[in-house]
PDB file of N, CA and C in Angstrom:
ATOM      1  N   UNK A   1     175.073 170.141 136.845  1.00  0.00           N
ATOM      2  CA  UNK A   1     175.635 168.828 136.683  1.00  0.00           C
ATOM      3  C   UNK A   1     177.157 168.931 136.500  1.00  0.00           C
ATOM      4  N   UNK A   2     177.672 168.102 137.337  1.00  0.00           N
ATOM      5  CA  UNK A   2     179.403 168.092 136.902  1.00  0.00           C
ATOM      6  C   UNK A   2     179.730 166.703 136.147  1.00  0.00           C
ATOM      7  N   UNK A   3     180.224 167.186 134.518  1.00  0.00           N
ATOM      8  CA  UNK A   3     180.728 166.700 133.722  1.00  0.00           C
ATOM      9  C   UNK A   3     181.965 165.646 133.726  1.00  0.00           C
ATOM     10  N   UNK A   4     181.779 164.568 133.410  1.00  0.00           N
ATOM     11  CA  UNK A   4     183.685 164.047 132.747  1.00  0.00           C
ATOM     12  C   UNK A   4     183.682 163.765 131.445  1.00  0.00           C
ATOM     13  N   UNK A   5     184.655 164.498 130.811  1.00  0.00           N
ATOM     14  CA  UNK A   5     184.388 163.936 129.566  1.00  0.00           C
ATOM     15  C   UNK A   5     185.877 162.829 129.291  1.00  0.00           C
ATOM     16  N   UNK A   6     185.343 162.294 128.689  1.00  0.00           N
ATOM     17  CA  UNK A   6     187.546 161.375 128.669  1.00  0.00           C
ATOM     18  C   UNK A   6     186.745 161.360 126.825  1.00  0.00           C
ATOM     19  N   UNK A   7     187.962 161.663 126.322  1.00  0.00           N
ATOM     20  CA  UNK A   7     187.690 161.424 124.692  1.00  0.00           C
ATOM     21  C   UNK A   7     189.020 160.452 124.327  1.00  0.00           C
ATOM     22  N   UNK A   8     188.300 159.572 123.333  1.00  0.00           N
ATOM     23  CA  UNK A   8     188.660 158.468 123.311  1.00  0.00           C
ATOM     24  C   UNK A   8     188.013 158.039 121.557  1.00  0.00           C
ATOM     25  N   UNK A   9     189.522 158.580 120.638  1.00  0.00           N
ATOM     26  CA  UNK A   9     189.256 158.591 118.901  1.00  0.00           C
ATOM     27  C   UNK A   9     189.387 157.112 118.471  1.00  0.00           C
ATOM     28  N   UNK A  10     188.627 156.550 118.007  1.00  0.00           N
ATOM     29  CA  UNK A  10     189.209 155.343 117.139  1.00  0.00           C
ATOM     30  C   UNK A  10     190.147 155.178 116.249  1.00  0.00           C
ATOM     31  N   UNK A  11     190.948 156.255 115.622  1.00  0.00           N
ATOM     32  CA  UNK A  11     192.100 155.991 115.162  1.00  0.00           C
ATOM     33  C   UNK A  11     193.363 156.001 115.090  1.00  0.00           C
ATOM     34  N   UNK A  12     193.802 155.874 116.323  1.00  0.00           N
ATOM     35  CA  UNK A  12     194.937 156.415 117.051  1.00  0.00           C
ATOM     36  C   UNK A  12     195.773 155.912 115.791  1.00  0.00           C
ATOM     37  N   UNK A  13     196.827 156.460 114.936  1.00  0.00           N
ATOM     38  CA  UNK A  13     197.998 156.508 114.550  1.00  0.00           C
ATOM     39  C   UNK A  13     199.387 155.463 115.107  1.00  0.00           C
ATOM     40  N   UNK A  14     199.726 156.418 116.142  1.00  0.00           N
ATOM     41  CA  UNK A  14     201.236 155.447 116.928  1.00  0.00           C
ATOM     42  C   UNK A  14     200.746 154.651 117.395  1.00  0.00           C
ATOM     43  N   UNK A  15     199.844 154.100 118.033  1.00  0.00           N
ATOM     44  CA  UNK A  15     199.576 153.205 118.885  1.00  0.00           C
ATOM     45  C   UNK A  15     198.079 152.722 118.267  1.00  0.00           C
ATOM     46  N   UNK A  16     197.763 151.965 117.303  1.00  0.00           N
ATOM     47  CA  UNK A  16     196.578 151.536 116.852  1.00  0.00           C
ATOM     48  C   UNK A  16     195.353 150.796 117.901  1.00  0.00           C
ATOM     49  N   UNK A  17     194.050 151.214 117.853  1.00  0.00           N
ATOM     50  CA  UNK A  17     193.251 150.889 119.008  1.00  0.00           C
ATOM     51  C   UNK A  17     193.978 150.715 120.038  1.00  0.00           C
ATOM     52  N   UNK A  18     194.336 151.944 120.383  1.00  0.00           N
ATOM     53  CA  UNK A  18     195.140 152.301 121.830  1.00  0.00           C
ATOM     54  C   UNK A  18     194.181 152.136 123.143  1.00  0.00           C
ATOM     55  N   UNK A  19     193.318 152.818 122.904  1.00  0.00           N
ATOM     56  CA  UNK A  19     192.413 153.089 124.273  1.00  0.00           C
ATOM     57  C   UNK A  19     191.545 151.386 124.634  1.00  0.00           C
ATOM     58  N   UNK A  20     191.431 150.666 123.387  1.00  0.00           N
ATOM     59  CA  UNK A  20     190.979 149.336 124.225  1.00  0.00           C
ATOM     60  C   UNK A  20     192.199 148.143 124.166  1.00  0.00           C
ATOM     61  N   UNK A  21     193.469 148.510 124.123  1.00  0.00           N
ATOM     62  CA  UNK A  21     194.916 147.758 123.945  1.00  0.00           C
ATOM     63  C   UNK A  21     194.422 147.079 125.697  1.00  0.00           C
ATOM     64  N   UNK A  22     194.656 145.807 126.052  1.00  0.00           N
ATOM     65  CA  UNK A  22     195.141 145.373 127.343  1.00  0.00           C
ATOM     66  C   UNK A  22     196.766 145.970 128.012  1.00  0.00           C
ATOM     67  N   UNK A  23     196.152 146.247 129.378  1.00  0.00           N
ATOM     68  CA  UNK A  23     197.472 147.078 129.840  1.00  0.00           C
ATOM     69  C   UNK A  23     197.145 146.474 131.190  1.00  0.00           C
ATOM     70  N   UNK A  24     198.366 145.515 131.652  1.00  0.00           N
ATOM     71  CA  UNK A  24     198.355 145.213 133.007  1.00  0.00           C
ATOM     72  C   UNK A  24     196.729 144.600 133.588  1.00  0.00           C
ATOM     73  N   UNK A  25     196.135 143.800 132.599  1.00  0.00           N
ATOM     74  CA  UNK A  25     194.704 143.252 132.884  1.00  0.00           C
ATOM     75  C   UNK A  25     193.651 143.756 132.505  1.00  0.00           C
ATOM     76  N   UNK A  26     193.741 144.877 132.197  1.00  0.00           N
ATOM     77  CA  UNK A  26     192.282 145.601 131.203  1.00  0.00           C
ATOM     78  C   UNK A  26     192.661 146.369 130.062  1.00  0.00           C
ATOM     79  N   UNK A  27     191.344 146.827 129.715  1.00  0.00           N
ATOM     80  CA  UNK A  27     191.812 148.112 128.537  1.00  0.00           C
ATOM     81  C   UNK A  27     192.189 149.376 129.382  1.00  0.00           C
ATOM     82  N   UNK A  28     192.923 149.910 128.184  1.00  0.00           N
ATOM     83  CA  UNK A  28     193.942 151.246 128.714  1.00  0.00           C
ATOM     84  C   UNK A  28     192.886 152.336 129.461  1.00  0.00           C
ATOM     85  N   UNK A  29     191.346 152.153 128.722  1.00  0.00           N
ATOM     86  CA  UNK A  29     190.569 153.191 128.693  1.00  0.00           C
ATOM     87  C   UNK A  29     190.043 153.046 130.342  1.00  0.00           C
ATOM     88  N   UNK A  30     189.896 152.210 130.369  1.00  0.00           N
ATOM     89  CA  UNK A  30     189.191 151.539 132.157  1.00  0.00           C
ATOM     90  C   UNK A  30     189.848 151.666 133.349  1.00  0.00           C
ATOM     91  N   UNK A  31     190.883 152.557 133.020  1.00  0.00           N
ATOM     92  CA  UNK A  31     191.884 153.010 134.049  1.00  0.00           C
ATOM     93  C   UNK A  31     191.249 154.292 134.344  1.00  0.00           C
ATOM     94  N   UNK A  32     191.114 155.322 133.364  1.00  0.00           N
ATOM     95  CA  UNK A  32     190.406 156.908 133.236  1.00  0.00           C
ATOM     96  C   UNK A  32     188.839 156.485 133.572  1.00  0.00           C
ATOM     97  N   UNK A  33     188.013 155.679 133.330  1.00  0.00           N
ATOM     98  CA  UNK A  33     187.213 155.102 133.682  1.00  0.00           C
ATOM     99  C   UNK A  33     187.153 154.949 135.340  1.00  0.00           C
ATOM    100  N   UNK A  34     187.567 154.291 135.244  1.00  0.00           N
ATOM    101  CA  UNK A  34     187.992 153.807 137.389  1.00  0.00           C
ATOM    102  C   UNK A  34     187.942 154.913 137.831  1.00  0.00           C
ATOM    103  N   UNK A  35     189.172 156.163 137.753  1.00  0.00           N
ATOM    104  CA  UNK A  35     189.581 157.120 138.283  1.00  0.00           C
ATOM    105  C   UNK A  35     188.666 158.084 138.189  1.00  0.00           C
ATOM    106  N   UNK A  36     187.484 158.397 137.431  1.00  0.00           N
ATOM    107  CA  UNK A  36     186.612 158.897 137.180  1.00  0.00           C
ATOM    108  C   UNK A  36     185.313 158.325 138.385  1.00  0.00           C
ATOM    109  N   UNK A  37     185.213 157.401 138.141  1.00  0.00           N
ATOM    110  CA  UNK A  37     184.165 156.812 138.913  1.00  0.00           C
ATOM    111  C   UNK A  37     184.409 157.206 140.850  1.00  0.00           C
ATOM    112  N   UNK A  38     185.835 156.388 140.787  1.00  0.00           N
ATOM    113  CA  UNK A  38     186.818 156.246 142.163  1.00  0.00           C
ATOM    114  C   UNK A  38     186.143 157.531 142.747  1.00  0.00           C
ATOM    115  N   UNK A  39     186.568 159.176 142.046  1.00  0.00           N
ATOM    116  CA  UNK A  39     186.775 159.996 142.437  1.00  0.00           C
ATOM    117  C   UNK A  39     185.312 160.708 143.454  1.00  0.00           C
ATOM    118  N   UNK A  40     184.245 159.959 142.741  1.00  0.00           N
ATOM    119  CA  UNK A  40     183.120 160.434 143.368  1.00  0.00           C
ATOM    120  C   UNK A  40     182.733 162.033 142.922  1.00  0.00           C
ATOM    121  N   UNK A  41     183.559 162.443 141.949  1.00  0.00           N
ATOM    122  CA  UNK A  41     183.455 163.786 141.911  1.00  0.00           C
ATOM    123  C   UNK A  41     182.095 164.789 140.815  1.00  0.00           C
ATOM    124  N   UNK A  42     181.977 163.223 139.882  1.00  0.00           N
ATOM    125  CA  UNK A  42     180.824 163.737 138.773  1.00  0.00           C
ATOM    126  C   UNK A  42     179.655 163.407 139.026  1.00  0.00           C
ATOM    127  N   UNK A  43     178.741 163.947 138.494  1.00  0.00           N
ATOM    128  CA  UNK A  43     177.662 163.426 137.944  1.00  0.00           C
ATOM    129  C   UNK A  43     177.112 162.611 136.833  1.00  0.00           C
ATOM    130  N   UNK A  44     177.922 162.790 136.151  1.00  0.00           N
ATOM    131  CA  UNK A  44     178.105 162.130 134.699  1.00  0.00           C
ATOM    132  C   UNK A  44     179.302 161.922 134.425  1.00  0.00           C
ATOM    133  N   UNK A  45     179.515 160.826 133.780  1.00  0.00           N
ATOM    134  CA  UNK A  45     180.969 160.320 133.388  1.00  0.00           C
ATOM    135  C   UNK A  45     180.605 159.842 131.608  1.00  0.00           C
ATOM    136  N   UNK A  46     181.560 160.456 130.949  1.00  0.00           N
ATOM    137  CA  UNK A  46     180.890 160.265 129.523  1.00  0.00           C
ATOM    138  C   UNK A  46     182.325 160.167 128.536  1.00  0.00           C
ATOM    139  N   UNK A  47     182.396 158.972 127.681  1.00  0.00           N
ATOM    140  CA  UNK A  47     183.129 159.105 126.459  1.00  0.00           C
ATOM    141  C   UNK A  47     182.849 159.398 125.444  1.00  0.00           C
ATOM    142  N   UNK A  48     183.658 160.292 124.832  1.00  0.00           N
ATOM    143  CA  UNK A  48     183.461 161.007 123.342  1.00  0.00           C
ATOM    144  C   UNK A  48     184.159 159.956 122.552  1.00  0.00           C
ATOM    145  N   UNK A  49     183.407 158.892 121.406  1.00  0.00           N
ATOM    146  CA  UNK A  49     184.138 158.390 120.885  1.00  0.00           C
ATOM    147  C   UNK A  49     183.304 158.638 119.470  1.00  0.00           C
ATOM    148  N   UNK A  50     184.306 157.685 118.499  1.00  0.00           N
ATOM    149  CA  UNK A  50     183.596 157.588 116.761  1.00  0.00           C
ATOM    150  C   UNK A  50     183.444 156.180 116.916  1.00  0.00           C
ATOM    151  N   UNK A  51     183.691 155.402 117.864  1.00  0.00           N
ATOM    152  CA  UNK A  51     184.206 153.708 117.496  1.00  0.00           C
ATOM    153  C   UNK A  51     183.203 152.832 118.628  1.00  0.00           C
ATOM    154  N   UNK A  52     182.638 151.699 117.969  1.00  0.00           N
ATOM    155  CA  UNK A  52     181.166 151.349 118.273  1.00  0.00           C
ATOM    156  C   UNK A  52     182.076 150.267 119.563  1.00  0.00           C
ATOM    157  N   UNK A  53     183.006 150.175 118.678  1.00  0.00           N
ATOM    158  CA  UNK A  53     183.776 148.757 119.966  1.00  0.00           C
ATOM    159  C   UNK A  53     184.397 149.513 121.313  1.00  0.00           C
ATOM    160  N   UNK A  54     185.300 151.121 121.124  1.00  0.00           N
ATOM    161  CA  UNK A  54     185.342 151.497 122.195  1.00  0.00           C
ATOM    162  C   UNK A  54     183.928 152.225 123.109  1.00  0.00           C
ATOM    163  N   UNK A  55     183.175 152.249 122.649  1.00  0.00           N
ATOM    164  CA  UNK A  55     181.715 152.819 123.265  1.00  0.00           C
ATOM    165  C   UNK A  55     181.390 151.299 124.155  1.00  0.00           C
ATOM    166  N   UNK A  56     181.444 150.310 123.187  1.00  0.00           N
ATOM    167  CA  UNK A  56     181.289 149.135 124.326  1.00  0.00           C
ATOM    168  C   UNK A  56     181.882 148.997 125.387  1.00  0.00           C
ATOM    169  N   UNK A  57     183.150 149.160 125.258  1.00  0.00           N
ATOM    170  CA  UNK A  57     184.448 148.725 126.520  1.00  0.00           C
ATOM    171  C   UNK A  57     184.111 149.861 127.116  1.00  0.00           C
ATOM    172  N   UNK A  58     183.886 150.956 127.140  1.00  0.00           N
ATOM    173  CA  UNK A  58     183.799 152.219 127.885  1.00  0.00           C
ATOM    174  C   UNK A  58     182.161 152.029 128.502  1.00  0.00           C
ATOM    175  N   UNK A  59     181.301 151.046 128.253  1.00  0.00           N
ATOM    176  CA  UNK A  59     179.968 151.237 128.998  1.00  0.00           C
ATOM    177  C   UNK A  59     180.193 149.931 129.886  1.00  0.00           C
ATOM    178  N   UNK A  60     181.543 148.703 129.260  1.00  0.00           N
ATOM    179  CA  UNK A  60     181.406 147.650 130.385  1.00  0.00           C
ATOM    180  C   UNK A  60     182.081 148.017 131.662  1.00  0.00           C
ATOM    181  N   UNK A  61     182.671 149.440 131.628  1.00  0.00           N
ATOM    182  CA  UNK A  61     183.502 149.765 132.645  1.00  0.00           C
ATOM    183  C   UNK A  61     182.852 150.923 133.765  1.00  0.00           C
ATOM    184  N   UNK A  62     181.343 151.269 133.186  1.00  0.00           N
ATOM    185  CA  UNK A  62     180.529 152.064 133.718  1.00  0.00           C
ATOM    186  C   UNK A  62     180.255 153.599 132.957  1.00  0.00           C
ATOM    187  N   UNK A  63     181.140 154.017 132.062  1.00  0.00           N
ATOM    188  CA  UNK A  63     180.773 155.382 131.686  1.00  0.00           C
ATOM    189  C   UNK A  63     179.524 154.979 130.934  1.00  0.00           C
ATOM    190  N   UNK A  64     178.931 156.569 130.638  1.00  0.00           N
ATOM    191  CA  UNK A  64     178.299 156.471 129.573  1.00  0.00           C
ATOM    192  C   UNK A  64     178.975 157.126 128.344  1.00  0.00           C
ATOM    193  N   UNK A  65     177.582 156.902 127.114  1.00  0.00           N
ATOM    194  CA  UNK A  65     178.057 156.940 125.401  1.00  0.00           C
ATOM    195  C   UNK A  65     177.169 157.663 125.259  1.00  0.00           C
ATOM    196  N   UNK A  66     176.506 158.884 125.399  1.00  0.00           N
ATOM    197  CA  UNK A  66     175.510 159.241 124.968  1.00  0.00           C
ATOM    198  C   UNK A  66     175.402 159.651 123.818  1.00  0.00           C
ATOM    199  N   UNK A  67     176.055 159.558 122.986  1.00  0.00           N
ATOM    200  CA  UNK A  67     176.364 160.117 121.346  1.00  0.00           C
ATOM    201  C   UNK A  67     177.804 159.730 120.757  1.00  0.00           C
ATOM    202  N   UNK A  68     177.820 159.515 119.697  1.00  0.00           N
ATOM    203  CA  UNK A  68     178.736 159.157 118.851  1.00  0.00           C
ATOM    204  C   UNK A  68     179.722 160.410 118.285  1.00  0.00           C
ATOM    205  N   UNK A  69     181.001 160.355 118.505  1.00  0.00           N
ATOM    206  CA  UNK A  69     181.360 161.569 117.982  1.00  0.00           C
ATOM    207  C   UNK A  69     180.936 161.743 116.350  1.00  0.00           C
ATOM    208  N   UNK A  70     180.815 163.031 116.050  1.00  0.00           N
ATOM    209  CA  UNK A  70     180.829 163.169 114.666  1.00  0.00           C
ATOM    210  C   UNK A  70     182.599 163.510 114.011  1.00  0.00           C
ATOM    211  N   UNK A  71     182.103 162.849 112.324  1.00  0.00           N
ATOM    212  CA  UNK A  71     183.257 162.806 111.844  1.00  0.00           C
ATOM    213  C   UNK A  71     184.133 163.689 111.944  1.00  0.00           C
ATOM    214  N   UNK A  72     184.099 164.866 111.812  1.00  0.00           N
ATOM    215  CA  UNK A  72     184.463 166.008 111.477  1.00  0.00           C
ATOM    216  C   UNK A  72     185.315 166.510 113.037  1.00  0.00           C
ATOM    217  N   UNK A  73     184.756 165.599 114.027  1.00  0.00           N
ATOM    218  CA  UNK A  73     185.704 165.546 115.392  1.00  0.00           C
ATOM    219  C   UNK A  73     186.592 164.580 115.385  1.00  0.00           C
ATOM    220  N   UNK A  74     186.414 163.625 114.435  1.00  0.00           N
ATOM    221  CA  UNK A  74     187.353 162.170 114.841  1.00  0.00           C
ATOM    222  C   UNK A  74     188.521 162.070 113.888  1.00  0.00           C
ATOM    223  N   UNK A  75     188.991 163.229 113.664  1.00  0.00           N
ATOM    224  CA  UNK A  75     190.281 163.106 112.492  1.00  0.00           C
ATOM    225  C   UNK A  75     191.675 163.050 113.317  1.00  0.00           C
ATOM    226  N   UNK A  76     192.418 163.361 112.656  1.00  0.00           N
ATOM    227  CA  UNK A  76     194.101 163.571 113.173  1.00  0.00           C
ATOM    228  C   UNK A  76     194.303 165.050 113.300  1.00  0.00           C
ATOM    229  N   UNK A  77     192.995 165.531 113.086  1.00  0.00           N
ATOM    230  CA  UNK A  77     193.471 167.346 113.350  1.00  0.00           C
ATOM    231  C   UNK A  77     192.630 168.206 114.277  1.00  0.00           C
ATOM    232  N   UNK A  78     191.850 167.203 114.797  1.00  0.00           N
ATOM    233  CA  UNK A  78     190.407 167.110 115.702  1.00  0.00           C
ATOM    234  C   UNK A  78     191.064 167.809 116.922  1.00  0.00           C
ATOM    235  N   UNK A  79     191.149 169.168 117.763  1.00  0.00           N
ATOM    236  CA  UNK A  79     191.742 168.889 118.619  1.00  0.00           C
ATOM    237  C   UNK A  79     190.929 169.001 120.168  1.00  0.00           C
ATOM    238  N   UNK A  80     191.337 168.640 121.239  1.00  0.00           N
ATOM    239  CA  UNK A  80     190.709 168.145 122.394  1.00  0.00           C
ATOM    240  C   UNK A  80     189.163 169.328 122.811  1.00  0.00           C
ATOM    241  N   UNK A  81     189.886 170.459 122.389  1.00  0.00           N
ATOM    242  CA  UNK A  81     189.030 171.439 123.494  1.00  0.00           C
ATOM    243  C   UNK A  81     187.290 171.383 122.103  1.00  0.00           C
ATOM    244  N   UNK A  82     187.764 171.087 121.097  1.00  0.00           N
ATOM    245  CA  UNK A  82     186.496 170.648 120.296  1.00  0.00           C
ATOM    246  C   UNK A  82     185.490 170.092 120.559  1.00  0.00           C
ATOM    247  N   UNK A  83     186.103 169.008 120.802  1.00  0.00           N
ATOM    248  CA  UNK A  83     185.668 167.250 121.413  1.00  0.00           C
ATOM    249  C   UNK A  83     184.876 167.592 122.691  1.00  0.00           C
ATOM    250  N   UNK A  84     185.369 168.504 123.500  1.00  0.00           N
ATOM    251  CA  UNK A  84     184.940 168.640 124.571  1.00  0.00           C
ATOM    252  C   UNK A  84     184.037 170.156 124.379  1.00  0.00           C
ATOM    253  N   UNK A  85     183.963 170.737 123.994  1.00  0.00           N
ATOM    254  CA  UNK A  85     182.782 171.841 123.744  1.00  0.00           C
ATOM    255  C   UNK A  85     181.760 170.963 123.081  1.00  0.00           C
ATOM    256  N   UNK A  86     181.774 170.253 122.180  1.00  0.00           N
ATOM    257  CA  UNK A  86     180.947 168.839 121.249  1.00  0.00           C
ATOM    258  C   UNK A  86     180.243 168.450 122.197  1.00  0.00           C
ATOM    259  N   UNK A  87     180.283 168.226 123.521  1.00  0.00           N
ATOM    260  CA  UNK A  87     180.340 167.648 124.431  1.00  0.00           C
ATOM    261  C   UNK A  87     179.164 168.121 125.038  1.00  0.00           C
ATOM    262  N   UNK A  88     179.939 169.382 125.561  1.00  0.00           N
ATOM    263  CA  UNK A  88     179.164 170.424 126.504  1.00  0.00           C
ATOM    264  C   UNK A  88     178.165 170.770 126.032  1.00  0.00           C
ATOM    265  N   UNK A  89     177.704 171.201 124.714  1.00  0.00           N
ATOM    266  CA  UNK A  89     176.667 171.427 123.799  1.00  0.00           C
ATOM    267  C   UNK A  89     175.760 170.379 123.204  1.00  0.00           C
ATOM    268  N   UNK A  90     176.017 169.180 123.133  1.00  0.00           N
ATOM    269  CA  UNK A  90     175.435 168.127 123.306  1.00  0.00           C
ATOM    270  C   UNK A  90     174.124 168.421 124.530  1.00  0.00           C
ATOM    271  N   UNK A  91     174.858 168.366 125.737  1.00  0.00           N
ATOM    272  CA  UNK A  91     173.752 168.321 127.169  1.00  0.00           C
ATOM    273  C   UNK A  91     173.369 169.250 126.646  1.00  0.00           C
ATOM    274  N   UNK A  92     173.923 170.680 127.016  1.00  0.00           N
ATOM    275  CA  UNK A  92     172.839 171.924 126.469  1.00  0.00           C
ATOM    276  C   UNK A  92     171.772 171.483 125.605  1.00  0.00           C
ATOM    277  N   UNK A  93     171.984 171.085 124.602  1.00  0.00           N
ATOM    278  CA  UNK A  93     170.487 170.792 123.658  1.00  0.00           C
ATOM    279  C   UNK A  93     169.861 169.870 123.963  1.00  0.00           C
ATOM    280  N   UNK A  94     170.380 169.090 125.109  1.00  0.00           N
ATOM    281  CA  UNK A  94     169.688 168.181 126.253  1.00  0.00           C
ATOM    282  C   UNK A  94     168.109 168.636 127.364  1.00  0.00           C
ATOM    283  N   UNK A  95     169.051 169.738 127.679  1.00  0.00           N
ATOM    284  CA  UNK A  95     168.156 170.433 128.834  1.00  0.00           C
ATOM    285  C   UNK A  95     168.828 170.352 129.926  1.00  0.00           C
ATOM    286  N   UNK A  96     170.566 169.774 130.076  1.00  0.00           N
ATOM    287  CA  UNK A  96     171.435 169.446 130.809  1.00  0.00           C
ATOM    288  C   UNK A  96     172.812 170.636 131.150  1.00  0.00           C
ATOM    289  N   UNK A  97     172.622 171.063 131.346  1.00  0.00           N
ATOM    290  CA  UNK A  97     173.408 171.876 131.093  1.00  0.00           C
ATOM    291  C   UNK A  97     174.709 171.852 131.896  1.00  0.00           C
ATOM    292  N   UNK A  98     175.898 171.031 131.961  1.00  0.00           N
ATOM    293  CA  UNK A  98     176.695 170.767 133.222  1.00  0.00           C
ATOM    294  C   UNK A  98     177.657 172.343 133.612  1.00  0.00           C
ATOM    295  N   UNK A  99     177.424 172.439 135.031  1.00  0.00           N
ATOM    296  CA  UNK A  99     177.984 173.794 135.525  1.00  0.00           C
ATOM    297  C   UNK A  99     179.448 173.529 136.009  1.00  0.00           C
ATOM    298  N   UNK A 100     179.895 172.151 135.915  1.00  0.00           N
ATOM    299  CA  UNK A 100     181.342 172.149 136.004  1.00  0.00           C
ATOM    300  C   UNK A 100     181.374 171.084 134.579  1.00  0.00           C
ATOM    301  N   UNK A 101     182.869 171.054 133.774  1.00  0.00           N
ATOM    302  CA  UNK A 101     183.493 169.756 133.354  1.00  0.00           C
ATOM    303  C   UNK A 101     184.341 169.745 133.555  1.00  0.00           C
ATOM    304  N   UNK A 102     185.199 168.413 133.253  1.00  0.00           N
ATOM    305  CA  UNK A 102     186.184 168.032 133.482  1.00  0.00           C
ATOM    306  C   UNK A 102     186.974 167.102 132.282  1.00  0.00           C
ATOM    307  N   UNK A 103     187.816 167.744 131.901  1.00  0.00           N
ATOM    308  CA  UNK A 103     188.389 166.699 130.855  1.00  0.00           C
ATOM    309  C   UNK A 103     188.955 165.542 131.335  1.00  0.00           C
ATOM    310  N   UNK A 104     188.995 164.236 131.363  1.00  0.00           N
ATOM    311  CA  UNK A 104     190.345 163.355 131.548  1.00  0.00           C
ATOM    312  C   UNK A 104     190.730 162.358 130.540  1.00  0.00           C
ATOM    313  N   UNK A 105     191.930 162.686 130.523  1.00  0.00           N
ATOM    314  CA  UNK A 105     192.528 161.693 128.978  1.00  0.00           C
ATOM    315  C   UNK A 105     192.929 160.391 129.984  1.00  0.00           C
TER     316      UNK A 105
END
């Protein structure tokens, strides 16, 4: 299976609920969304989030949510390649095991 993961924290700092902010007609997140989809390249398209409202905006735009990040990923010190092994090991204990991923912020 080829992976996307786009991670997407609920507490962005500089830019507060950044990833569902309107930007030029949608949320910011539905752009990485699109380009994900557009690309034809996955099998799965998936956001890593902690935040129940960006899991929504990220499933009205087509990804999936298959899990909620855990806390201990969703801090200010959380860093990406975590989020995304979190990820990868998730499917594994699936029975999924994806033979490519792909990060996109």
């Amino acid at each position: 299976m080829r992976l996307c993961v786009i991670p997407a924290r609920g507490g962005s700092k500089r830019i507060p609920r950044k990833n569902i902010k309107i930007f030029c007609g949608q949320a910011m997140i539905g752009y990485s969304i699109k380009a994900a989809l557009d690309s034809q390249c996955f099998d799965q398209i998936i956001v890593s989030t902690d935040d129940a409202e960006i899991a929504e905006v990220a499933k009205s735009f087509g990804a999936r949510v298959p899990f909620m990040r855990p806390d201990e990923l969703a801090n200010d010190y959380a860093g990406t390649v975590p989020v995304v092994k979190h990820a990868i090991e998730w499917f594994d204990d699936q029975g999924q095991s994806p033979s490519e991923v792909c990060c996109l912020l």
